[in-house]
N, C-alpha and C. Protein backbone atom coordinates (compact mmCIF):
# COMPACT_ATOMS: atom_id res chain seq x y z
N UNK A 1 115.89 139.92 126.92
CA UNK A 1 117.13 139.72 126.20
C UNK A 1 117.24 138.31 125.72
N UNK A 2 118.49 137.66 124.78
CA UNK A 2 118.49 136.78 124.25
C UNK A 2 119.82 136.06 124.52
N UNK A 3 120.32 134.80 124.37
CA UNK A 3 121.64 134.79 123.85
C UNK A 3 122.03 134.73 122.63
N UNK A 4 123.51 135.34 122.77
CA UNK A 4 124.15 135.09 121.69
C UNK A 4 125.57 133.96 121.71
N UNK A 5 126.07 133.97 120.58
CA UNK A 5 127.13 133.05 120.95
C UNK A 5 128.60 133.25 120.83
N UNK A 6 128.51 134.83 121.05
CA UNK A 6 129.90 135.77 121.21
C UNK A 6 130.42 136.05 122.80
N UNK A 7 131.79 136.71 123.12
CA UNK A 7 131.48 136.69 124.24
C UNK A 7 131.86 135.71 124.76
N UNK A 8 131.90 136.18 126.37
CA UNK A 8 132.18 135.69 127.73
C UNK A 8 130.95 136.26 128.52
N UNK A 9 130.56 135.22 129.25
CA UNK A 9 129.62 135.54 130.25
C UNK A 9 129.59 135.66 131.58
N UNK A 10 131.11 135.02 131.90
CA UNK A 10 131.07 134.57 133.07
C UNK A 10 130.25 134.20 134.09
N UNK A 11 129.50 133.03 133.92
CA UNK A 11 127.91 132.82 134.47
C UNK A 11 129.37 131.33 135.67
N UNK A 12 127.98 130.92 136.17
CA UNK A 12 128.40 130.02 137.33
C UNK A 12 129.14 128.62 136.87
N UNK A 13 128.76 128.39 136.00
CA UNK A 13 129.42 127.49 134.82
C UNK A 13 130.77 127.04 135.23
N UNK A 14 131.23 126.11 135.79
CA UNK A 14 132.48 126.08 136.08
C UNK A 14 133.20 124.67 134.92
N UNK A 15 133.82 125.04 133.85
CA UNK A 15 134.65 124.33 132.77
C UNK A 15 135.68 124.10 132.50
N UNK A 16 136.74 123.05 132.88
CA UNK A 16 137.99 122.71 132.83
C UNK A 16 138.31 123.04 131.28
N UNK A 17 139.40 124.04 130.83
CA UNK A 17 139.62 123.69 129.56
C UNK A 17 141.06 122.67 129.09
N UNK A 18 141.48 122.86 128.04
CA UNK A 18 142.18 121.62 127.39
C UNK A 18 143.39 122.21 127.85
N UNK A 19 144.22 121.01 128.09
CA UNK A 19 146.01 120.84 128.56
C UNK A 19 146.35 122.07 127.41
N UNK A 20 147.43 122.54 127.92
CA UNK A 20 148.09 123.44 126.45
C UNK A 20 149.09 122.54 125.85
N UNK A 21 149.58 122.73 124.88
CA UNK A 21 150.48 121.82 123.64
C UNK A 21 152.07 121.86 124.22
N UNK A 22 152.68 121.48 123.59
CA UNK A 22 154.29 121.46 124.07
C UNK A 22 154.75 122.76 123.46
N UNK A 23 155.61 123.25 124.25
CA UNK A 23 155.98 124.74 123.57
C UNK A 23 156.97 125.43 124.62
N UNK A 24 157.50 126.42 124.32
CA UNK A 24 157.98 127.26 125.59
C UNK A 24 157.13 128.69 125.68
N UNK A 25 156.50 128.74 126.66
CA UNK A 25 155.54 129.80 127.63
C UNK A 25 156.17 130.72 128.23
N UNK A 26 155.94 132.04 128.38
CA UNK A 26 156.42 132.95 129.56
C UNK A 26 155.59 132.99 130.63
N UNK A 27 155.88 132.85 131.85
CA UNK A 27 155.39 132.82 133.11
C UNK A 27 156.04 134.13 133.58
N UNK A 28 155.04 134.79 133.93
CA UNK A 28 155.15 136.38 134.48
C UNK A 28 154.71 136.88 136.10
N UNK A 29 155.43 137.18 136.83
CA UNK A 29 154.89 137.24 138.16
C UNK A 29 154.32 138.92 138.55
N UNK A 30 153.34 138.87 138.49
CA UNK A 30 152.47 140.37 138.15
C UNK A 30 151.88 141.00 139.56
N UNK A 31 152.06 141.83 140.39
CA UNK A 31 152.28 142.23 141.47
C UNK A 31 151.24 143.75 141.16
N UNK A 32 150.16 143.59 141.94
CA UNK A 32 149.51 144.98 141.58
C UNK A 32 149.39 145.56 139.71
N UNK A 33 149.39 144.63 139.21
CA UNK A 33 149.23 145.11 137.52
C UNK A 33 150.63 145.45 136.82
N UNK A 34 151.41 144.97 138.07
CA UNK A 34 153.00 145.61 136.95
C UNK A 34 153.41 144.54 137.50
N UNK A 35 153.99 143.67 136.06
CA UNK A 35 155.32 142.16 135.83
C UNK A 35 156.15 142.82 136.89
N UNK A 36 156.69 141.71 137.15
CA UNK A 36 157.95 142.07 138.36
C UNK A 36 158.90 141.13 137.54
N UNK A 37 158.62 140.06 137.31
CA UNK A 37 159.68 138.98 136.75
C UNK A 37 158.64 138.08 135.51
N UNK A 38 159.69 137.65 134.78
CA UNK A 38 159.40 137.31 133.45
C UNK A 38 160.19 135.70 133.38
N UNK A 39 159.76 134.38 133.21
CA UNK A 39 160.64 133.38 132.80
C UNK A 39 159.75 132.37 132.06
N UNK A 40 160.82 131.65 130.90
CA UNK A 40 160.26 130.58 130.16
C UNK A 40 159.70 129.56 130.48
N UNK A 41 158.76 129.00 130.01
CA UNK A 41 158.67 127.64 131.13
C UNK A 41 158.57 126.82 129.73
N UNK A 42 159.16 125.38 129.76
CA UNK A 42 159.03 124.76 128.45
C UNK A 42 158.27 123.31 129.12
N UNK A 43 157.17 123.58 128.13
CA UNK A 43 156.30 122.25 128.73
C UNK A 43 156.57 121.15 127.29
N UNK A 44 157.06 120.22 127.33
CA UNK A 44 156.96 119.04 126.65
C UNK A 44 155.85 118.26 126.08
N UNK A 45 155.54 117.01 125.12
CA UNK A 45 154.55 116.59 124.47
C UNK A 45 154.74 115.17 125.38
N UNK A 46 153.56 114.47 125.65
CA UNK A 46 153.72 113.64 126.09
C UNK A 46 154.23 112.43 125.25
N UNK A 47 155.15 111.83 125.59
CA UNK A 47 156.14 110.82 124.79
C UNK A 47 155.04 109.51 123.95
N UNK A 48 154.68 109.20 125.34
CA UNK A 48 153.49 108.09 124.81
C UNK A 48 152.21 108.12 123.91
N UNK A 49 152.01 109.62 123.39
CA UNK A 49 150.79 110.04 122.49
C UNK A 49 151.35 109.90 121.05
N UNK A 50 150.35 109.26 120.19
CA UNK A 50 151.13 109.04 119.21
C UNK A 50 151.03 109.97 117.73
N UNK A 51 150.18 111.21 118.70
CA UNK A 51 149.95 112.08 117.27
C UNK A 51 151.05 112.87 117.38
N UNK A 52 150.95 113.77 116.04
CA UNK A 52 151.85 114.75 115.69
C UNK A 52 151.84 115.85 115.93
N UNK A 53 152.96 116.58 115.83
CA UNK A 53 152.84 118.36 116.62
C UNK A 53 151.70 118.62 115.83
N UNK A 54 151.38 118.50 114.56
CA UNK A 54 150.13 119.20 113.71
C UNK A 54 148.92 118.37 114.27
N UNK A 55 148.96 117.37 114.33
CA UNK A 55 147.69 116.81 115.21
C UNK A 55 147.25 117.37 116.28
N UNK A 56 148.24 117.55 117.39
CA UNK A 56 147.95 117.70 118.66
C UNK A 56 147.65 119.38 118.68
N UNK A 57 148.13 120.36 117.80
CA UNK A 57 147.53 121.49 117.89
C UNK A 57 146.12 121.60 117.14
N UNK A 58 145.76 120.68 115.91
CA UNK A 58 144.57 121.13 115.61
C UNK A 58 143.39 120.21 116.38
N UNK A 59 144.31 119.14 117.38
CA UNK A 59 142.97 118.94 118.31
C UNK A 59 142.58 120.24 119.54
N UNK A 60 143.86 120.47 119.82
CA UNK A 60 143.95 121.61 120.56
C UNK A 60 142.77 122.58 120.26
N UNK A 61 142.88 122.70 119.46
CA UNK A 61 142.23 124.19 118.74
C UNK A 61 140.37 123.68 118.69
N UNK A 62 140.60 122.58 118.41
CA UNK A 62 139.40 122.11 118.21
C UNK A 62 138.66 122.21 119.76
N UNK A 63 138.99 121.44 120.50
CA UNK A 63 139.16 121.59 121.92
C UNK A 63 138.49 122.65 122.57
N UNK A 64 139.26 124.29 121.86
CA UNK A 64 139.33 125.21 122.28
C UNK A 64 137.81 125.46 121.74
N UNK A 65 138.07 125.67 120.87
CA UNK A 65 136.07 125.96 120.20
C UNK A 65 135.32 125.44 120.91
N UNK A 66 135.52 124.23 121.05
CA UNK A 66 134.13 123.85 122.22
C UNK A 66 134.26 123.86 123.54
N UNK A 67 135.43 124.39 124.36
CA UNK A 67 135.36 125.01 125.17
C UNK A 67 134.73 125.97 125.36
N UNK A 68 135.40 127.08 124.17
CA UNK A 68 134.42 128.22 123.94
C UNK A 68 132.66 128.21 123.94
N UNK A 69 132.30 127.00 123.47
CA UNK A 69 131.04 127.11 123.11
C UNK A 69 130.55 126.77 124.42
N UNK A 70 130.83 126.00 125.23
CA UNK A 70 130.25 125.08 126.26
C UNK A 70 129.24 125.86 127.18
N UNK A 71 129.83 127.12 127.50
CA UNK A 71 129.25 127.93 128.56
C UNK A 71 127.72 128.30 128.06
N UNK A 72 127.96 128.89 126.28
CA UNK A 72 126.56 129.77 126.06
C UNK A 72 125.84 128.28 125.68
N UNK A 73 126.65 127.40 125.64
CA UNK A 73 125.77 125.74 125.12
C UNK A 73 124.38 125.36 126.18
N UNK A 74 125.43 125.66 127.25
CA UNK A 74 124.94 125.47 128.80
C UNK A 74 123.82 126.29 129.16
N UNK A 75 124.24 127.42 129.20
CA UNK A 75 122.98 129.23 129.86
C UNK A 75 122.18 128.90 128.80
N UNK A 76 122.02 128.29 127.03
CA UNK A 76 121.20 128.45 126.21
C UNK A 76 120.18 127.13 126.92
N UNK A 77 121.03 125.76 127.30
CA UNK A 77 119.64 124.76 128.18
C UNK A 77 119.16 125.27 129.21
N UNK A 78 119.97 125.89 130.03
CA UNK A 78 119.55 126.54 131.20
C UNK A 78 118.47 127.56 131.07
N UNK A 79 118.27 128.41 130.12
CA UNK A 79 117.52 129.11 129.67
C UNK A 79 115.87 128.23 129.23
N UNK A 80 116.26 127.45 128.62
CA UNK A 80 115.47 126.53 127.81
C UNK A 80 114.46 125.67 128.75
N UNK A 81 115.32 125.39 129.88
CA UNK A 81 114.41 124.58 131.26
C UNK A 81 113.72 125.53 131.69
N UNK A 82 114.23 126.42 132.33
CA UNK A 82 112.90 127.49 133.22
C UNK A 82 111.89 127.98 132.07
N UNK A 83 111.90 128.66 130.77
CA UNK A 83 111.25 128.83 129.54
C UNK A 83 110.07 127.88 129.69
N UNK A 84 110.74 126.24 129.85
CA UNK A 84 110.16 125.04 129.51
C UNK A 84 109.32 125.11 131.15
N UNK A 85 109.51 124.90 131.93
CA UNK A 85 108.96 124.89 132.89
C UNK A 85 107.74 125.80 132.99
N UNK A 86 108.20 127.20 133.01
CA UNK A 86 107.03 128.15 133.47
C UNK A 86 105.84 128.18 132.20
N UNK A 87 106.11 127.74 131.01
CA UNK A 87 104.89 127.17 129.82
C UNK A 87 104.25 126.01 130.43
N UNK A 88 104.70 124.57 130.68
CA UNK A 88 104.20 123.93 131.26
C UNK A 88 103.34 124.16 132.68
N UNK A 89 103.71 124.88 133.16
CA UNK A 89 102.60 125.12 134.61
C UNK A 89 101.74 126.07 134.02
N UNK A 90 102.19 126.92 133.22
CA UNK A 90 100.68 127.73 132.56
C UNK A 90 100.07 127.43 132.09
N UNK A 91 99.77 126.15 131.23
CA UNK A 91 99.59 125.46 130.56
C UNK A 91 98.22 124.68 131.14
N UNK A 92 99.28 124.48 132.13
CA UNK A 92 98.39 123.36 132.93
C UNK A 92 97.43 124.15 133.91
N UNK A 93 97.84 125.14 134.57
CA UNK A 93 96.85 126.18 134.90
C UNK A 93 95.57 126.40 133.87
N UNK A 94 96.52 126.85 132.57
CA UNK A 94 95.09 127.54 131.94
C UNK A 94 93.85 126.28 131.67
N UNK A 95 94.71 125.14 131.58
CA UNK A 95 93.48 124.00 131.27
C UNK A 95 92.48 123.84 131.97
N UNK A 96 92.88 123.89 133.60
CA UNK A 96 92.03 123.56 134.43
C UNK A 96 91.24 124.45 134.88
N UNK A 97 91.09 125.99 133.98
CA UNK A 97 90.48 127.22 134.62
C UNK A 97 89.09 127.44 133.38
N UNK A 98 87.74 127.83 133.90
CA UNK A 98 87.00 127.55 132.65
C UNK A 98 86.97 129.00 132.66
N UNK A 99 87.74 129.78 133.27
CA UNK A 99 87.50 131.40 132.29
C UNK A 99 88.54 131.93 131.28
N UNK A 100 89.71 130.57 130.96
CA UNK A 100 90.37 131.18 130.21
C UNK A 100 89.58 131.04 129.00
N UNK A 101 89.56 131.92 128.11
CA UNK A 101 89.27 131.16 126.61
C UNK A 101 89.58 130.68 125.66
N UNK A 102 88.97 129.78 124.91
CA UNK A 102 89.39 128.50 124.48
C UNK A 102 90.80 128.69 123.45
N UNK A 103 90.44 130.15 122.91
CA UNK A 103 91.57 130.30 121.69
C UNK A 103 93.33 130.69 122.61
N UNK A 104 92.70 131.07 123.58
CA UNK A 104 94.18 131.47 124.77
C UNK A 104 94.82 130.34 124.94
N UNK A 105 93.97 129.07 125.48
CA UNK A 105 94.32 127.84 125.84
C UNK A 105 94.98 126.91 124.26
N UNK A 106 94.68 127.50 123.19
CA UNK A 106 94.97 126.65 121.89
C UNK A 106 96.58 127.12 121.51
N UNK A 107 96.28 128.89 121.91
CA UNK A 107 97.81 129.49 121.69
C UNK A 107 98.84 128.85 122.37
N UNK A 108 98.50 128.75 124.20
CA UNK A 108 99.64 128.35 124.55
C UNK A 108 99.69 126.79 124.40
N UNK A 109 99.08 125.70 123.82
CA UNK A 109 99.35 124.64 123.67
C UNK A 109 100.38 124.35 122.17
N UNK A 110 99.75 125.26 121.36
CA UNK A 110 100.82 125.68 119.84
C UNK A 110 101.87 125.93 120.69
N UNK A 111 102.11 126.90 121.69
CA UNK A 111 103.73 127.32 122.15
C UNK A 111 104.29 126.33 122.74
N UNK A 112 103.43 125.31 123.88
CA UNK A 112 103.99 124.22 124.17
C UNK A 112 104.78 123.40 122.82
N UNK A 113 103.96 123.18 121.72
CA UNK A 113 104.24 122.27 121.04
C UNK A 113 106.13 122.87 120.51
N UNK A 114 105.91 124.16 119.89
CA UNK A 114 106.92 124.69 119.66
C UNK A 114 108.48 124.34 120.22
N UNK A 115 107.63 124.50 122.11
CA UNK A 115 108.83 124.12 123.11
C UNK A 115 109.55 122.67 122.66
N UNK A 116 108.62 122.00 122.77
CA UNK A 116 108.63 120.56 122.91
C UNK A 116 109.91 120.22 121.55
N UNK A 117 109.36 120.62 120.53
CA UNK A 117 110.57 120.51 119.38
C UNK A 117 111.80 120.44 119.38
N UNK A 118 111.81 122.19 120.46
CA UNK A 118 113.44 122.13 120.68
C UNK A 118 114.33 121.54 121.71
N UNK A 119 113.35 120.86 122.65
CA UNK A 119 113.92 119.89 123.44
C UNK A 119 114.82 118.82 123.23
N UNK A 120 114.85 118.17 122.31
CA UNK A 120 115.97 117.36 122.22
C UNK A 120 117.36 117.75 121.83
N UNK A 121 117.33 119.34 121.58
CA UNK A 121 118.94 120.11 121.15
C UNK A 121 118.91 120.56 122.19
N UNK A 122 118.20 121.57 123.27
CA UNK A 122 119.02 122.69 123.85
C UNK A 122 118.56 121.68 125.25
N UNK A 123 117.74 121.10 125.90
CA UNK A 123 117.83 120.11 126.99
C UNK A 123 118.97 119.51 127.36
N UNK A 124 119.06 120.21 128.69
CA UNK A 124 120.19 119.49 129.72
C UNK A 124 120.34 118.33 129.68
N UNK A 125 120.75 117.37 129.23
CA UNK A 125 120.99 115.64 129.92
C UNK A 125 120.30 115.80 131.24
N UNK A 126 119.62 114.62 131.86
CA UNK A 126 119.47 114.58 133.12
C UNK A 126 121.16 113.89 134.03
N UNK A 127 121.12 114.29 135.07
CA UNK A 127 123.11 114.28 135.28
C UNK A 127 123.66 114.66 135.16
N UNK A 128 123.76 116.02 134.19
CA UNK A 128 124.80 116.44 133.70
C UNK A 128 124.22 117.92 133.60
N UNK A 129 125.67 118.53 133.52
CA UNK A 129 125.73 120.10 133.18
C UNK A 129 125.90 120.44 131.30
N UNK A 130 126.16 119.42 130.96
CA UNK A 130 126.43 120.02 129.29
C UNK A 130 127.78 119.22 129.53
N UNK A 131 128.83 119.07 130.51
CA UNK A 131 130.75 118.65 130.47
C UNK A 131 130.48 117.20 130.17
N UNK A 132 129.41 116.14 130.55
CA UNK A 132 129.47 115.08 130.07
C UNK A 132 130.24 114.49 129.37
N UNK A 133 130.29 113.26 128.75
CA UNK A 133 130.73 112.17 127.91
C UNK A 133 129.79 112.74 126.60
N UNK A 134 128.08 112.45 126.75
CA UNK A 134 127.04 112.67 125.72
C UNK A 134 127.28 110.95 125.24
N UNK A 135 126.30 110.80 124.23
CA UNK A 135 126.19 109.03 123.41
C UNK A 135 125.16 108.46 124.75
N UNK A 136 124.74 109.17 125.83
CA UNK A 136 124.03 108.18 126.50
C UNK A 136 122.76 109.64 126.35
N UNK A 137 121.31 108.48 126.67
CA UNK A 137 120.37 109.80 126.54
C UNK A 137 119.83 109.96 125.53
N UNK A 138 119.78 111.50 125.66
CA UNK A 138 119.20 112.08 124.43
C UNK A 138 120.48 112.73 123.21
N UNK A 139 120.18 112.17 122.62
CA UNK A 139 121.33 112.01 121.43
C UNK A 139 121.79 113.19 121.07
N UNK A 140 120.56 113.87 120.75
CA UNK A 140 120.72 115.01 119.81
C UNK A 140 120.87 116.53 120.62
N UNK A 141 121.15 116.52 121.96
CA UNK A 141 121.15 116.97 123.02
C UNK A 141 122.89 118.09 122.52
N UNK A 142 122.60 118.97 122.46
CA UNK A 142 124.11 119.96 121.86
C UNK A 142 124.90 119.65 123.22
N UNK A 143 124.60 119.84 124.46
CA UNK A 143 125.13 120.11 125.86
C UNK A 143 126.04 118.66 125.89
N UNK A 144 125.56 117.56 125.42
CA UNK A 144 126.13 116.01 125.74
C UNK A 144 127.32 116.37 124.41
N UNK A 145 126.85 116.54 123.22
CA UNK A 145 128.18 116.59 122.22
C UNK A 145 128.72 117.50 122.50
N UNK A 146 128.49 118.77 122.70
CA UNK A 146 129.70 119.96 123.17
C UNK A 146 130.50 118.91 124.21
N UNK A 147 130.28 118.33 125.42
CA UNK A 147 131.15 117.47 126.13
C UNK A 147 131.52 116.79 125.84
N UNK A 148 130.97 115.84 124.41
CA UNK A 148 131.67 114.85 124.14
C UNK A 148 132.97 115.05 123.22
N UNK A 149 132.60 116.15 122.22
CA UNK A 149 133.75 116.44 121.55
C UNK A 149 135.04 117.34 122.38
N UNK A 150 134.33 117.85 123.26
CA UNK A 150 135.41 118.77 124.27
C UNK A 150 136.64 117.48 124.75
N UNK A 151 135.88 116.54 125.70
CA UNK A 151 136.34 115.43 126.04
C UNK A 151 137.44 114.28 125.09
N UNK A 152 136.89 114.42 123.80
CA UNK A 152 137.10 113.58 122.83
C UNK A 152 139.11 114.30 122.39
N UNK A 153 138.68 115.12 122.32
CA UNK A 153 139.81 116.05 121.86
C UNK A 153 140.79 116.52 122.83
N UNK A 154 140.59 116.29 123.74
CA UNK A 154 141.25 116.66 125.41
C UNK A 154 142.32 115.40 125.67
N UNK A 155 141.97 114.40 125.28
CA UNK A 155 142.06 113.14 125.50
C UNK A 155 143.84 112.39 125.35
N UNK A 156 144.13 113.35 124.32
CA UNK A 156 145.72 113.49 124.16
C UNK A 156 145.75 111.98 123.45
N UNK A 157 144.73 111.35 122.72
CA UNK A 157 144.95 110.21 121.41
C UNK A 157 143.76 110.45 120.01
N UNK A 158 144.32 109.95 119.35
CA UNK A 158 143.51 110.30 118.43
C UNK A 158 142.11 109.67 118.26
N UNK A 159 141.73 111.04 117.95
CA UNK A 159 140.23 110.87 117.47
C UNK A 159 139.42 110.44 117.41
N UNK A 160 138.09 109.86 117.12
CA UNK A 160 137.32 108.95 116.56
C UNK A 160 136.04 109.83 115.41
N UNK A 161 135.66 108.45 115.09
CA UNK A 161 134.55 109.63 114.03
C UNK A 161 133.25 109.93 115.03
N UNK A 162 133.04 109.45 115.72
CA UNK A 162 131.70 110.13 116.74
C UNK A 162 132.48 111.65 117.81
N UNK A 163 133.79 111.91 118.06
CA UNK A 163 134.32 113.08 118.22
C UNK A 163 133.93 113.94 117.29
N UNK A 164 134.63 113.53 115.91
CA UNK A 164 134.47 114.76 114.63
C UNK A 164 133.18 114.57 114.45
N UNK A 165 132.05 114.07 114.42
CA UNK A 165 130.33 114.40 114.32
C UNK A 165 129.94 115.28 115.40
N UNK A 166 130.08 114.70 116.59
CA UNK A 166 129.47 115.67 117.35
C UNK A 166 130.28 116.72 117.51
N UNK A 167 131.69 117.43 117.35
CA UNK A 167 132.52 118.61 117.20
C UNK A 167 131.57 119.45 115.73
N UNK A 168 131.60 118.85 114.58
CA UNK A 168 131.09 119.19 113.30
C UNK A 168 129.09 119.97 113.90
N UNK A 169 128.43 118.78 114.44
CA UNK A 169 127.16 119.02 114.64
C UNK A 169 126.54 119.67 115.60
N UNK A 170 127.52 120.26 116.85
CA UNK A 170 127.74 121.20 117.40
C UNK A 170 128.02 122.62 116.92
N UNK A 171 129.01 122.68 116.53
CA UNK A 171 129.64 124.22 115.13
C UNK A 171 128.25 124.34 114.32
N UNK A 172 127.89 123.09 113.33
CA UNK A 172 126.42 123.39 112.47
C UNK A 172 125.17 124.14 113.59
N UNK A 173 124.80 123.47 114.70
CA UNK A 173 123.88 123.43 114.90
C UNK A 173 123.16 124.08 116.01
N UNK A 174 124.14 124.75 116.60
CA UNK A 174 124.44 126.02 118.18
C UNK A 174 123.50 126.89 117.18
N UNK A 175 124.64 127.63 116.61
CA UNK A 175 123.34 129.32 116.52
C UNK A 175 122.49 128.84 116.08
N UNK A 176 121.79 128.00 115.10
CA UNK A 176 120.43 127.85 114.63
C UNK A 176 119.74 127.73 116.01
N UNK A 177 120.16 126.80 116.80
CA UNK A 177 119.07 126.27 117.79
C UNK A 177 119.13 127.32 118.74
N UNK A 178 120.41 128.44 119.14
CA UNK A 178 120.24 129.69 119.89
C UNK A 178 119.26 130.59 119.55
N UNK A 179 119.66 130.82 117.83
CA UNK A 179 118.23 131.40 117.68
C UNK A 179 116.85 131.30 117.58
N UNK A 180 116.34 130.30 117.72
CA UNK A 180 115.44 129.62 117.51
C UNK A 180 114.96 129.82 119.42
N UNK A 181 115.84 129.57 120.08
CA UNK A 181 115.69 129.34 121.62
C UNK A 181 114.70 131.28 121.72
N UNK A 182 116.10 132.06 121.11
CA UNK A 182 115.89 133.82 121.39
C UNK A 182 114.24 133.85 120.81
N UNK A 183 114.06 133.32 119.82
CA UNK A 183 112.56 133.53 119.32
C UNK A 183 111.73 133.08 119.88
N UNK A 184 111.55 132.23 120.54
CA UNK A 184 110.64 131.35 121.40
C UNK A 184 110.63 132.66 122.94
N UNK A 185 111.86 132.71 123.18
CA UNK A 185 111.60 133.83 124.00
C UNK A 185 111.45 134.87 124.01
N UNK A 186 111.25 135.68 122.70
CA UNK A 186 110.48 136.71 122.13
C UNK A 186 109.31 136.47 122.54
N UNK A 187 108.99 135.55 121.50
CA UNK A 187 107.32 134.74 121.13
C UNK A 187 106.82 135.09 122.88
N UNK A 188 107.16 134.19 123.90
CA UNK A 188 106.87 134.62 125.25
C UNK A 188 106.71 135.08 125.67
N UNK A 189 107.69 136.72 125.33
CA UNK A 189 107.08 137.86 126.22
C UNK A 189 106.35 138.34 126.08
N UNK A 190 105.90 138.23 124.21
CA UNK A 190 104.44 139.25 124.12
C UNK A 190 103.66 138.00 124.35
C-alpha cells in the first residue's frame, strides 16, 4: 500500500492543534451517545494580539491545514526511513556477496540513488518528529516546515515571510513528494 494525503490515520503521532478563535461555542455534556445538557461557552480574543478578527481566522485556518497535513507529513518520513534503511543494508549486503550479479548490484545502487534524492523532502530532522521549529538542518525537509508554519501561525502575532514560504512550499510540495515516496515503494516491491 501507499500513502495518501486524505483522511485520518490515527497513527501514534501525537499533535497539539491550534487555540480556537474568539467566538461563542456549545459545550455539550454527552452521556452514553445522548447530550444530556447543552451550554455556550464564549471564549474571547486575546487583547494584546494585534491582528484582526479576519487575520486571526485566516491564520487559524491556515494553522488548521497544516495540522491536517502534519500526521501523513510524518508516516510519509516515517515510511521513507525504514524504505531508506532496509535499501541501504541490501545494498551493502549485495556488494559484499560475489554471487550476486553485477547487473542486480547496478539496479539496486540506481534505487539507492533514487532514495537518496528524496531525502532532503520526506527525511525526519534528526530531533524531531516533523512538530519542530524547521530553519535548522535540512532545509528542504517538509516535516521541519509543516512545523514551522504550524508553529508560525499558532503563535497568535503576525506572520512572517519564512511562515508563508514554508506554509505555501508545504501545500506545493506534499503530494508530489507522497507520490513520488508511493512509487519508490512500488518500484521496491517488485
Amino acid at each position: 500500500g501507499g500513502l495518501t494525503l486524505g483522511g485520518g490515520f490515527g497513527f501514534g503521532t501525537q499533535t497539539n492543534g491550534p487555540l480556537v478563535i474568539g467566538g461563542t461555542y456549545n459545550v455539550a455534556l454527552v452521556i452514553d451517545g445522548k447530550t444530556i445538557e447543552t451550554r455556550p461557552l464564549k471564549i474571547a480574543d486575546d487583547p494584546d494580539v494585534v491582528l484582526t478578527s479576519a487575520d486571526r481566522k485566516r491564520q487559524y485556518d491556515m494553522a488548521m491545514e497544516m495540522h491536517a497535513l502534519q500526521p501523513r507529513v510524518t508516516e510519509a518520513g516515517t515510511a521513507f526511513g525504514s524504505l531508506n534503511r532496509q535499501v541501504n543494508e541490501l545494498t551493502t549486503t549485495a556488494a559484499s556477496r560475489s554471487d550476486v550479479p553485477a547487473d542486480v548490484k547496478g539496479q539496486l545502487e540506481a534505487f539507492k540513488k533514487e532514495l537518496d534524492a528524496l531525502a532532503p523532502r520526506l527525511a525526519i530532522p534528526q530531533g524531531g518528529r516533523g512538530g519542530g521549529g524547521g530553519g535548522r538542518g535540512n532545509n528542504e525537509s517538509l516535516s521541519g516546515k509543516v512545523g514551522q508554519a504550524k508553529n508560525g501561525f499558532m503563535s497568535g502575532m503576525v506572520v512572517g515571510e519564512q511562515t508563508l514560504r514554508a506554509y505555501t512550499e508545504v501545500k506545493s510540495q506534499a503530494p508530489k513528494a507522497i507520490a513520488d515516496l508511493n512509487a519508490a515503494i512500488t518500484k521496491a516491491a517488485t
